[in-house]
C-alpha atoms as a PDB file:
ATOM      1  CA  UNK A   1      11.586  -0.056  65.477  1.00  0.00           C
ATOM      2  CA  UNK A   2      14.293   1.587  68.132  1.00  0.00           C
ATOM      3  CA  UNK A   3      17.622   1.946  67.024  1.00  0.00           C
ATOM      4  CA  UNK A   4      19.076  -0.324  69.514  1.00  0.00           C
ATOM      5  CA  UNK A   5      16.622  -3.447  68.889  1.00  0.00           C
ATOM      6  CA  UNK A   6      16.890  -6.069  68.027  1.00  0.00           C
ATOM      7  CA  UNK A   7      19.575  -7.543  69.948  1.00  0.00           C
ATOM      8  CA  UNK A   8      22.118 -10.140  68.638  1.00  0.00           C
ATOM      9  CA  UNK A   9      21.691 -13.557  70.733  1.00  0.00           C
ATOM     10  CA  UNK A  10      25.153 -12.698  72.448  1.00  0.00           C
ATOM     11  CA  UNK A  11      24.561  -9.118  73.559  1.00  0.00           C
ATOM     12  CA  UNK A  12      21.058 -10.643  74.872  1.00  0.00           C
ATOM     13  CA  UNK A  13      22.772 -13.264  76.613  1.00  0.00           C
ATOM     14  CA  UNK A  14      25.479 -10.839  77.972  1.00  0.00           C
ATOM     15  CA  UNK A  15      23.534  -8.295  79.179  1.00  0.00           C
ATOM     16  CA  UNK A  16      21.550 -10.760  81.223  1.00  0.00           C
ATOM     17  CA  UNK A  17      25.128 -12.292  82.271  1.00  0.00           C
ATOM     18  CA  UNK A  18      26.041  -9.037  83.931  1.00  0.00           C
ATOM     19  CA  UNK A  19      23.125  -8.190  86.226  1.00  0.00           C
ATOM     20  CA  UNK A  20      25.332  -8.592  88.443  1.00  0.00           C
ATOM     21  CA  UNK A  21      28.896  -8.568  88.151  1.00  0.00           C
ATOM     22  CA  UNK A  22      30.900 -10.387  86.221  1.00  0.00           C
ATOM     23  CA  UNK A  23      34.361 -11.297  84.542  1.00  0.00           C
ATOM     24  CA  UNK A  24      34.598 -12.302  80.741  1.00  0.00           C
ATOM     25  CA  UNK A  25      35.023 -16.419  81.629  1.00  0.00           C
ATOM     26  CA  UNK A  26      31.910 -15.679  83.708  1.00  0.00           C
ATOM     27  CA  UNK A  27      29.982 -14.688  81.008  1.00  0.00           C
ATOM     28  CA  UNK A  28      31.154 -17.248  78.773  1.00  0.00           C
ATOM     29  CA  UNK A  29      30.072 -20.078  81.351  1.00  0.00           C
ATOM     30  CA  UNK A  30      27.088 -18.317  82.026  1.00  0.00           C
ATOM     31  CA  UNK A  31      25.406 -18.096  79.148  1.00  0.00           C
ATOM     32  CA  UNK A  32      26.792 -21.500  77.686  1.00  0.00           C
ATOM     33  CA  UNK A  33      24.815 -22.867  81.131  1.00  0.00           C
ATOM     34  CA  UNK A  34      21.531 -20.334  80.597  1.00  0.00           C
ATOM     35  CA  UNK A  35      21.518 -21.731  76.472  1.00  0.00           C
ATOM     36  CA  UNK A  36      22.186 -25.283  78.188  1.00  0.00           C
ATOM     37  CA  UNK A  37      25.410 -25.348  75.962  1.00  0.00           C
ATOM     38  CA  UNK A  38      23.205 -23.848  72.427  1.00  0.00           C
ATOM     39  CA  UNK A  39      25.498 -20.563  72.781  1.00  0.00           C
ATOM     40  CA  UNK A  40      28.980 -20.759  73.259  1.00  0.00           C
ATOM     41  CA  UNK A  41      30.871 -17.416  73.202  1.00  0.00           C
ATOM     42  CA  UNK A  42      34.353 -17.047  71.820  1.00  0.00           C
ATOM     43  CA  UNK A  43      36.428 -14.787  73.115  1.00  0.00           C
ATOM     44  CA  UNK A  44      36.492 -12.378  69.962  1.00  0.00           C
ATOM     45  CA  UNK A  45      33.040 -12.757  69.729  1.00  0.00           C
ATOM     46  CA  UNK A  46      32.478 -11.607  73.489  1.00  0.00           C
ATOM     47  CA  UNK A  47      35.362  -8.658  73.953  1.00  0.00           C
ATOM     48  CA  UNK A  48      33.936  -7.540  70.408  1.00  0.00           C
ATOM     49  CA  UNK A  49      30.357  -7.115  72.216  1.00  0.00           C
ATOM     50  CA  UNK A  50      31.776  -5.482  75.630  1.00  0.00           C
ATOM     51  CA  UNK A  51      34.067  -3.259  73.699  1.00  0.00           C
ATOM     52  CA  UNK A  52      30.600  -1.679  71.666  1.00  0.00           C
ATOM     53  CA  UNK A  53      28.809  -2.340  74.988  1.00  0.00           C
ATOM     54  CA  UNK A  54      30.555  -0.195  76.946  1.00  0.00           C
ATOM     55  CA  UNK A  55      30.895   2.619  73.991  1.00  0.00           C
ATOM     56  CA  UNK A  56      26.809   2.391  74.158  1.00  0.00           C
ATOM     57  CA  UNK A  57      26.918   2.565  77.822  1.00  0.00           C
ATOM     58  CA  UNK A  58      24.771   0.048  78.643  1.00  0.00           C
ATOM     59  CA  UNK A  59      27.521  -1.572  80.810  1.00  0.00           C
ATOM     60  CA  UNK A  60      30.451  -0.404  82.439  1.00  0.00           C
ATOM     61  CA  UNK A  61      33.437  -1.632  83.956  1.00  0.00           C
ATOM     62  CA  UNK A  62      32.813  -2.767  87.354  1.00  0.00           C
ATOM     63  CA  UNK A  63      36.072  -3.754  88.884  1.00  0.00           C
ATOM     64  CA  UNK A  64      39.802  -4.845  87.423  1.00  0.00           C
ATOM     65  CA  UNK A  65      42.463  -6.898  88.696  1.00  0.00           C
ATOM     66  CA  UNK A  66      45.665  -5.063  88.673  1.00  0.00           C
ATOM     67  CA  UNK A  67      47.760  -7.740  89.135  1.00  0.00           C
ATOM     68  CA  UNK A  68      48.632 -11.239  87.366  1.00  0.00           C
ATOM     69  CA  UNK A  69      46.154 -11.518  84.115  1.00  0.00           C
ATOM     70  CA  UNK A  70      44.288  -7.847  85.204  1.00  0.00           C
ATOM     71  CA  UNK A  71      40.435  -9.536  84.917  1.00  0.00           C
ATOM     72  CA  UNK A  72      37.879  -7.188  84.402  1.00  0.00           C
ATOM     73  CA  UNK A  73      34.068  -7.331  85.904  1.00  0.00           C
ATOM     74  CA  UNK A  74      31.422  -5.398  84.276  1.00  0.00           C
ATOM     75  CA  UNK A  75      27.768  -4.639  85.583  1.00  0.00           C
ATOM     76  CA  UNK A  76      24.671  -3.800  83.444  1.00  0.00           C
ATOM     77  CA  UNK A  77      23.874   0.494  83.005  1.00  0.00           C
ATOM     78  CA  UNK A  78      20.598   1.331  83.974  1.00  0.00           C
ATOM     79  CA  UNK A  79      20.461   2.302  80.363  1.00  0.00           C
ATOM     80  CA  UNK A  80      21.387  -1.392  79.594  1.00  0.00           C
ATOM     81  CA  UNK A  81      18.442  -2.391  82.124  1.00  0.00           C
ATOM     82  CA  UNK A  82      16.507  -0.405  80.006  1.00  0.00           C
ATOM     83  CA  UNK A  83      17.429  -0.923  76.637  1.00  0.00           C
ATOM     84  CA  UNK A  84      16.762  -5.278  77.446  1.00  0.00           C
ATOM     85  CA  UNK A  85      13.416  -4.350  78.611  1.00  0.00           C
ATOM     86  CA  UNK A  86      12.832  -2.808  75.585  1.00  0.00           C
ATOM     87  CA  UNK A  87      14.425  -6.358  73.586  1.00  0.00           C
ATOM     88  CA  UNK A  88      12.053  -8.516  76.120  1.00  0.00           C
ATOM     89  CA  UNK A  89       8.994  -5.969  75.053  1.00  0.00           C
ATOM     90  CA  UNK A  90       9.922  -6.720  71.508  1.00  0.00           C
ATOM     91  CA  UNK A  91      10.736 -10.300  72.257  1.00  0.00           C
ATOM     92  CA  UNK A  92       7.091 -11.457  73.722  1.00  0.00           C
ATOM     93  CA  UNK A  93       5.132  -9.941  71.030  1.00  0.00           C
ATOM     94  CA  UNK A  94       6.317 -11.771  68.763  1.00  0.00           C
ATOM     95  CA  UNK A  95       5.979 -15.052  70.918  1.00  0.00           C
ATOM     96  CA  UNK A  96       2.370 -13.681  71.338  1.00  0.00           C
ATOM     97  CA  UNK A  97       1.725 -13.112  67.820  1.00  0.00           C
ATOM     98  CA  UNK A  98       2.919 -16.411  66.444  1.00  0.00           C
ATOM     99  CA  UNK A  99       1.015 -18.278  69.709  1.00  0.00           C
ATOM    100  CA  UNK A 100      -2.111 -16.386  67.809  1.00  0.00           C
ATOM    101  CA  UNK A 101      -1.545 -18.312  64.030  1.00  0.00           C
ATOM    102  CA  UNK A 102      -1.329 -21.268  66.129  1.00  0.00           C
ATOM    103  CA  UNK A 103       2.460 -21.867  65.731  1.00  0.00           C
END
């Protein structure tokens, strides 16, 4: 198996949150509205995951706010692109091997 997969449910969910930019509240509501409300993000959870996201480089900071509360965007790396391929790869074959004992 790769070193970088499997993915925890909230790097998943944030790395598909920032295919285009977007601020930490952003993610949070976005993947609380992919997960229809199943994944809610804290915010130590979530700065946790950007802080080791953007040491891995598969994001990067996108834009920040200088002024009032300084919000920060982030985008997805191409390495990031790459690296959730990879977790998707990983991710149907196991859909496709359970579909084949019938679950």
């Amino acid at each position: 198996m790769n070193k970088e997969t499997p993915l925890t449910e909230a790097v998943y969910y944030i790395l598909l949150a920032v295919r285009e930019p977007n601020h930490g509240y952003g993610i949070i509501q976005d993947v609380f509205d992919m997960t229809d409300g199943r994944v809610n993000l804290g915010p130590g959870t979530l700065y946790g995951a950007i802080n080791s996201l953007l040491e891995k480089g598969w994001i990067k900071l996108y834009s920040e706010e200088k002024q009032s509360r300084k919000k920060k965007s982030y985008v997805i790396t191409p390495l990031g692109v790459e690296v959730f391929k990879k977790e998707v790869i990983r991710l149907n074959e196991l859909i496709k091997n359970g579909e084949k004992m019938g679950v």
